[in-house]
Protein backbone atom coordinates (compact mmCIF):
# COMPACT_ATOMS: atom_id res chain seq x y z
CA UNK A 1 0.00 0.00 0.00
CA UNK A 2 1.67 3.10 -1.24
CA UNK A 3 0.02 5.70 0.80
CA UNK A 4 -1.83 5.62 4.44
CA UNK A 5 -5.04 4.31 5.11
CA UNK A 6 -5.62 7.92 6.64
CA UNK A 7 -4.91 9.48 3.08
CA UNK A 8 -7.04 7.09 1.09
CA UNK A 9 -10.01 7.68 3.24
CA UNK A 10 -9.02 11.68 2.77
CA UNK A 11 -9.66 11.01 -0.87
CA UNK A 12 -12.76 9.16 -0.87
CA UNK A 13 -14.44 12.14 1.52
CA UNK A 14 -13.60 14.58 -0.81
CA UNK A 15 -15.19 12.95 -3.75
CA UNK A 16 -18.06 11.65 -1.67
CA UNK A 17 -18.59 15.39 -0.51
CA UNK A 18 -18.64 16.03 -4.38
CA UNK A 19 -20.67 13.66 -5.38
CA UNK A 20 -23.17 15.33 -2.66
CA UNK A 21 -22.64 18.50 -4.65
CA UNK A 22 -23.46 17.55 -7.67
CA UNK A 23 -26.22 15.41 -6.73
CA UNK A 24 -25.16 11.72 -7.68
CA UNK A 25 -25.74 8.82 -5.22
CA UNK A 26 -23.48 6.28 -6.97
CA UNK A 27 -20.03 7.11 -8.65
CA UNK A 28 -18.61 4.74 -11.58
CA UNK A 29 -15.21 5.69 -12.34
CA UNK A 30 -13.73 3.85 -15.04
CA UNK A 31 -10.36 6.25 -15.64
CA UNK A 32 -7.34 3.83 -14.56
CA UNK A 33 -5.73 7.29 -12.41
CA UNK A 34 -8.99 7.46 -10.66
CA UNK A 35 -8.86 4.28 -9.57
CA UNK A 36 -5.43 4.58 -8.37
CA UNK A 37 -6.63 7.37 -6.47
CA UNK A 38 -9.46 6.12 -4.66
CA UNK A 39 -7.73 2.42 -3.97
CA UNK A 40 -4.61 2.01 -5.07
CA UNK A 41 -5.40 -0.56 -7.78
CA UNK A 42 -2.21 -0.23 -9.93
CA UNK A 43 -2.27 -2.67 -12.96
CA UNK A 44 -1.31 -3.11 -16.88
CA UNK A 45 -5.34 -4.08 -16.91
CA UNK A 46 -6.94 -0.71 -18.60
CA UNK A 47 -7.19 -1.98 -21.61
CA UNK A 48 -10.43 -4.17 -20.59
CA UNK A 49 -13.52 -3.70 -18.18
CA UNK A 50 -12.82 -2.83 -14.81
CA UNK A 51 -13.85 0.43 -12.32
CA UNK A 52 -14.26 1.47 -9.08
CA UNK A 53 -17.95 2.23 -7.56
CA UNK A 54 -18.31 4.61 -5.06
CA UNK A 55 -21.53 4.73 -3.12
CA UNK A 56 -22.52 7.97 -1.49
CA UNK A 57 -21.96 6.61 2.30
CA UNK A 58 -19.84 3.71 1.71
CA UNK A 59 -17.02 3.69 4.04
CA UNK A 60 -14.54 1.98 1.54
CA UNK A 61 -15.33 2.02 -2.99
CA UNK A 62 -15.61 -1.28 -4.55
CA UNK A 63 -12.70 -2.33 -7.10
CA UNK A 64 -14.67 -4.19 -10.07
CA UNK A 65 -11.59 -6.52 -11.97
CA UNK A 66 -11.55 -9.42 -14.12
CA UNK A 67 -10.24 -12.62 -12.49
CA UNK A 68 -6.84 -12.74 -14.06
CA UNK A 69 -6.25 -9.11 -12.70
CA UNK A 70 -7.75 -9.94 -9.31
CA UNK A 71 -4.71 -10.44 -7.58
CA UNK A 72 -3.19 -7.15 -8.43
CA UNK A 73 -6.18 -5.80 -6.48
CA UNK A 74 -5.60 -8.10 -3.25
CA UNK A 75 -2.10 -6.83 -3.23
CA UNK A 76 -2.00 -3.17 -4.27
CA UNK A 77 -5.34 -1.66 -2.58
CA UNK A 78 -6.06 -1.10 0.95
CA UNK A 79 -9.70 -2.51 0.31
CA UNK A 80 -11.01 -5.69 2.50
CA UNK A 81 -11.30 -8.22 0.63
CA UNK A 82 -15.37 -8.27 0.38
CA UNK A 83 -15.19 -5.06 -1.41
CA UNK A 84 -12.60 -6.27 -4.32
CA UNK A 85 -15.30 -7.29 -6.80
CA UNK A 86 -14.19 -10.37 -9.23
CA UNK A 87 -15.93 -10.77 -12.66
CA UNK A 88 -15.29 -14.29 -14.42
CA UNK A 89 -13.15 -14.69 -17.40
CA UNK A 90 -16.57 -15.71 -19.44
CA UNK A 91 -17.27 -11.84 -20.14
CA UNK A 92 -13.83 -11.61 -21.98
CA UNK A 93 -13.95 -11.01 -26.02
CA UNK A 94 -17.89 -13.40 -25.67
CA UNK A 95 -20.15 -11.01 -27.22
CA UNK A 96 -23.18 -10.11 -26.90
CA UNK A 97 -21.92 -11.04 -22.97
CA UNK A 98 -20.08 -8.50 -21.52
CA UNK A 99 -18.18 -7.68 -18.29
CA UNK A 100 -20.90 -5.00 -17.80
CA UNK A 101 -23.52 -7.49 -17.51
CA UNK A 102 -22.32 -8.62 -13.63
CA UNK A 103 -21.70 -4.77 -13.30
CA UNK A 104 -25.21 -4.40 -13.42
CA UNK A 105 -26.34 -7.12 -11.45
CA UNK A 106 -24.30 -5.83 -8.15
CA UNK A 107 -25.80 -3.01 -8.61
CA UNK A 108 -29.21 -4.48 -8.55
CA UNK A 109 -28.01 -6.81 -6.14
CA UNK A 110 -27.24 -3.66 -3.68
CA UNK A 111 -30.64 -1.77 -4.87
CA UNK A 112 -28.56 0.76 -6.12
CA UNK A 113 -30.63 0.79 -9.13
CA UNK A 114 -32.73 3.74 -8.56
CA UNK A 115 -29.75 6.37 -7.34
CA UNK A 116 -28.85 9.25 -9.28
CA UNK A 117 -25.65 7.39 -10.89
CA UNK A 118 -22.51 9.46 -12.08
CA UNK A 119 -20.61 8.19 -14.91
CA UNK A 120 -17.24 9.63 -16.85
CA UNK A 121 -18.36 9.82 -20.26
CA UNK A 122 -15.14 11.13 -21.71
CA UNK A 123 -12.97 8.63 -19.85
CA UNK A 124 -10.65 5.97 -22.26
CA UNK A 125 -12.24 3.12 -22.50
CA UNK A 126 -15.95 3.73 -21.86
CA UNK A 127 -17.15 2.86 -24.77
CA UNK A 128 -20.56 3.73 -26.09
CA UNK A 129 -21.30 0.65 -25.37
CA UNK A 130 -20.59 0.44 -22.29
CA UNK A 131 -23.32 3.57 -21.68
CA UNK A 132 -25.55 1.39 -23.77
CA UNK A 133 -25.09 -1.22 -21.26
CA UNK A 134 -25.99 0.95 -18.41
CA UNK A 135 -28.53 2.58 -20.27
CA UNK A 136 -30.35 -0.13 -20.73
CA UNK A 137 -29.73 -2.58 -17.76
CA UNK A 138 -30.69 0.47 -15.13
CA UNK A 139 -33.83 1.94 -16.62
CA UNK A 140 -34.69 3.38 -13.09
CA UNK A 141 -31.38 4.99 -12.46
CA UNK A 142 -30.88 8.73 -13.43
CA UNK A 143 -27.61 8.55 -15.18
CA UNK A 144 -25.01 11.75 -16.16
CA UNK A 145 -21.61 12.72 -16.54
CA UNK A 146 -19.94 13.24 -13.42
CA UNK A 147 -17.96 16.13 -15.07
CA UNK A 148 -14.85 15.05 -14.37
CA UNK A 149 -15.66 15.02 -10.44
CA UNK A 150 -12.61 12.98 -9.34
CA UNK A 151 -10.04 14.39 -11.71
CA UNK A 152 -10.73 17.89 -9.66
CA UNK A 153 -10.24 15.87 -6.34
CA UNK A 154 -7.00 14.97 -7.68
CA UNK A 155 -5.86 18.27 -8.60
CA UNK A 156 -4.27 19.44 -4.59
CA UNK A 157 -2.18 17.09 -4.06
CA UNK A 158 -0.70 16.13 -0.55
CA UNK A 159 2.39 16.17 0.53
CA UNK A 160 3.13 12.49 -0.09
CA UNK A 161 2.32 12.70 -3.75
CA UNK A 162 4.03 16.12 -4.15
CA UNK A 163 7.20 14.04 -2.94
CA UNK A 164 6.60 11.17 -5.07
CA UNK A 165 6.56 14.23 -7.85
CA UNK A 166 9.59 15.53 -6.99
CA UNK A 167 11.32 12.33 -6.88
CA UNK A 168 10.01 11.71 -9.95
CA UNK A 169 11.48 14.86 -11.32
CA UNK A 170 15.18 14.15 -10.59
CA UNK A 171 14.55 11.13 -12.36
CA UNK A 172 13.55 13.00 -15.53
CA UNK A 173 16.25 15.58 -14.89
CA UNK A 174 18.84 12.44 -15.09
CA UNK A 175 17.37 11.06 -18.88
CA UNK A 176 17.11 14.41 -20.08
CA UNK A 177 21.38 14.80 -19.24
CA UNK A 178 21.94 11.91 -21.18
CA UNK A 179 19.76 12.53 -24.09
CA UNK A 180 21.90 16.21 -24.38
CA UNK A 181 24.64 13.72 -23.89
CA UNK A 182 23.75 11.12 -26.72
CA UNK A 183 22.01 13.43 -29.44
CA UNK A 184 24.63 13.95 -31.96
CA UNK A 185 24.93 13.92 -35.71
CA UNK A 186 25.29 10.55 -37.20
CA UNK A 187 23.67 9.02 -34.02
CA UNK A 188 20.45 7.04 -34.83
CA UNK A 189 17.50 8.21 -33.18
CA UNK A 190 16.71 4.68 -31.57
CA UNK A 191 19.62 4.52 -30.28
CA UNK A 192 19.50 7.59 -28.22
CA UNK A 193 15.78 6.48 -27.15
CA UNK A 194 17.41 3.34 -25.83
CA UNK A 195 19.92 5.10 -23.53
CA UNK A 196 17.14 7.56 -22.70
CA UNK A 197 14.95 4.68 -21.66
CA UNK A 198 17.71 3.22 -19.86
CA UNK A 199 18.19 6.29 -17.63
CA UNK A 200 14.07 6.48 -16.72
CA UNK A 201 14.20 3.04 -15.32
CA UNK A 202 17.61 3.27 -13.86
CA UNK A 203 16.13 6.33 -12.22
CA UNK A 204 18.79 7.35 -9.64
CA UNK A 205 20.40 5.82 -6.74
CA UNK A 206 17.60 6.01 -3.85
CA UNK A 207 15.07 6.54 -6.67
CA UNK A 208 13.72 3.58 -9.71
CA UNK A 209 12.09 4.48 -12.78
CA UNK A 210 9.30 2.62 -14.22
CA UNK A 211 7.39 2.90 -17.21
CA UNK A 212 5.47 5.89 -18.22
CA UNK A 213 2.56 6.84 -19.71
CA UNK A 214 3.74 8.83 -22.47
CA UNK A 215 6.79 7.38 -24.76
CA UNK A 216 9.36 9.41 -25.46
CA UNK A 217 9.01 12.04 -27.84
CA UNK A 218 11.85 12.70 -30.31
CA UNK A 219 10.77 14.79 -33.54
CA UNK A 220 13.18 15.71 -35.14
CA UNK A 221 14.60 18.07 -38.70
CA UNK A 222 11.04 18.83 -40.32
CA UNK A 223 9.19 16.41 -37.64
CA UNK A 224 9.52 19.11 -35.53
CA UNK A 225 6.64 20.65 -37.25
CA UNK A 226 4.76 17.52 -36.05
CA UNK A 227 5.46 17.57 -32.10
CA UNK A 228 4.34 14.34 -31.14
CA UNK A 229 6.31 12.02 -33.95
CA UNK A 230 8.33 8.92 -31.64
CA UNK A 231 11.74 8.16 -32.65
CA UNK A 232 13.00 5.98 -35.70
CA UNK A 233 16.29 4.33 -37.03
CA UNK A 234 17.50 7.47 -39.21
CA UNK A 235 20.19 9.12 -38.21
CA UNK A 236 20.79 13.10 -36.43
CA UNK A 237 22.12 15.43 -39.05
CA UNK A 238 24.19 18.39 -38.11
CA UNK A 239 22.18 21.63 -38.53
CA UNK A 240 18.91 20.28 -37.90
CA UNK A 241 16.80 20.11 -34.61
CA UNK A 242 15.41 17.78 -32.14
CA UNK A 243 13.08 18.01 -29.60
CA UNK A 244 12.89 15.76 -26.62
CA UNK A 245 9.65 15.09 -24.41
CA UNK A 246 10.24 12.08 -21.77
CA UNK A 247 8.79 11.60 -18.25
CA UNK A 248 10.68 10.42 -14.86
CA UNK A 249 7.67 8.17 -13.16
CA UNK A 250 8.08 7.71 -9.43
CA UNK A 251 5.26 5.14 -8.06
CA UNK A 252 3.21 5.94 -11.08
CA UNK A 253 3.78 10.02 -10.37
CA UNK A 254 5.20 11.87 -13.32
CA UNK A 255 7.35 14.81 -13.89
CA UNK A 256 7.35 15.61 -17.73
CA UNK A 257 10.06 17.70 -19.29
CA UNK A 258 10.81 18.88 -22.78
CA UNK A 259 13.90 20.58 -24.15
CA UNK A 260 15.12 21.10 -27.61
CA UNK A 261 18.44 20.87 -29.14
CA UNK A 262 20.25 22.29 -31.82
CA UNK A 263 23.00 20.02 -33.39
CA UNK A 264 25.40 22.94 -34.88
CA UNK A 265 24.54 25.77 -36.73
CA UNK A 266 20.54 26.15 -37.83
């Protein structure tokens, strides 16, 4: 558990007091950072079903998974057991079933099918379908966007995650040296991304790197009119320039930076 029990409940008051604000009884948060927020679920799973479910006056969310991710739940959230949800591997890639199907039937299950229900519509991967789902499994429910009410809990962060930040930063401070370092005519480009990639998991001494959420960025010559173009196996050529966009990630906390270089004279 990354953070203290104290600071998780912290979290979950402030959205619940939101929630109160904006009227919604029941919170579905499918956005993989608002999970992380409100549980600590921290998984290579986002690319299939899964969200947390807050109720108004629940003292701990719900973490809905599939089964094969389950045990990144058990071992990364500070939720009791009871309240990590576990959806069977049937609902994978078997349409017309769906993982939103037993989704629907907890809800039912905990009459939470009448509440005022807030939903992020403009989160990756809630799919229209997925609303369809909802749409049509909780015809008594008043459903609506929940305008991005946990993103805005996010935004102050504590001092824990403003250190995490800050660790994070060195780390991107460290790749960005040797990218300055590497970048040089005749160089190819994915070679420099490999040493730069190197450095953001090495991180630093009391401080490893992990992946990111972003690649890094290398345009470069006329890419540079195009500012998110990845790097490929041509080589720098003196005169032209390059700019670099990477991220240091420290316990899933980034610190972005961009720079740009000029190799000789423009």
């Amino acid at each position: 558990m990354l953070f203290t029990k104290e600071e998780y409940k912290n979290r979950l008051k402030k959205v619940q007091k939101s929630m109160q604000d904006k009227g919604i009884e029941l919170l579905i948060s499918q956005d993989t950072n608002n999970m992380n927020y409100l549980t600590g679920y921290d998984a290579w799973s986002f690319y299939y079903t899964q969200c947390v479910i807050v109720h108004i006056n629940a003292e701990e969310p719900l973490c809905f998974v599939r089964a094969q991710d389950a045990g990144g739940a058990y071992i990364k959230t500070y939720l009791k057991r009871e309240n990590i949800i576990v959806y069977e591997e049937k609902y994978i890639h078997t349409w017309p079933m769906h993982p939103y199907d037993p989704l629907i039937e907890l809800i039912k299950k905990n009459k939470w099918d009448k509440l005022n229900v807030g939903i992020e519509m403009d989160s990756h991967y809630f799919t229209a379908y997925c609303y369809e789902k909802l749409k049509q499994g909780l015809p008594n429910a008043k459903i609506k966007d929940s305008e991005r009410l946990v993103n805005w809990a996010r935004l102050v962060k504590s001092e824990s995650e403003i250190n995490l930040m800050k660790g994070a930063a060195l780390i991107s401070q460290e790749a960005m040296k040797v990218a300055m370092k590497t970048i040089n005519p005749g160089v190819r480009q994915c070679d420099a991304v490999a040493e730069i990639q190197r450095a953001l998991f090495r991180g630093t001494s009391e401080i490893g790197g992990e992946y990111a959420s972003i690649a890094t960025l290398l345009p470069t010559g006329k890419g540079t009119s195009a500012s998110h173009l990845t790097a490929t196996d041509e080589k720098f050529v003196e005169g032209e320039a390059t700019i670099i966009e990477l991220s240091g990630v420290n316990k899933r906390y980034h610190c972005p930076m961009a720079r740009t270089v000029q190799l000789g004279k423009p």
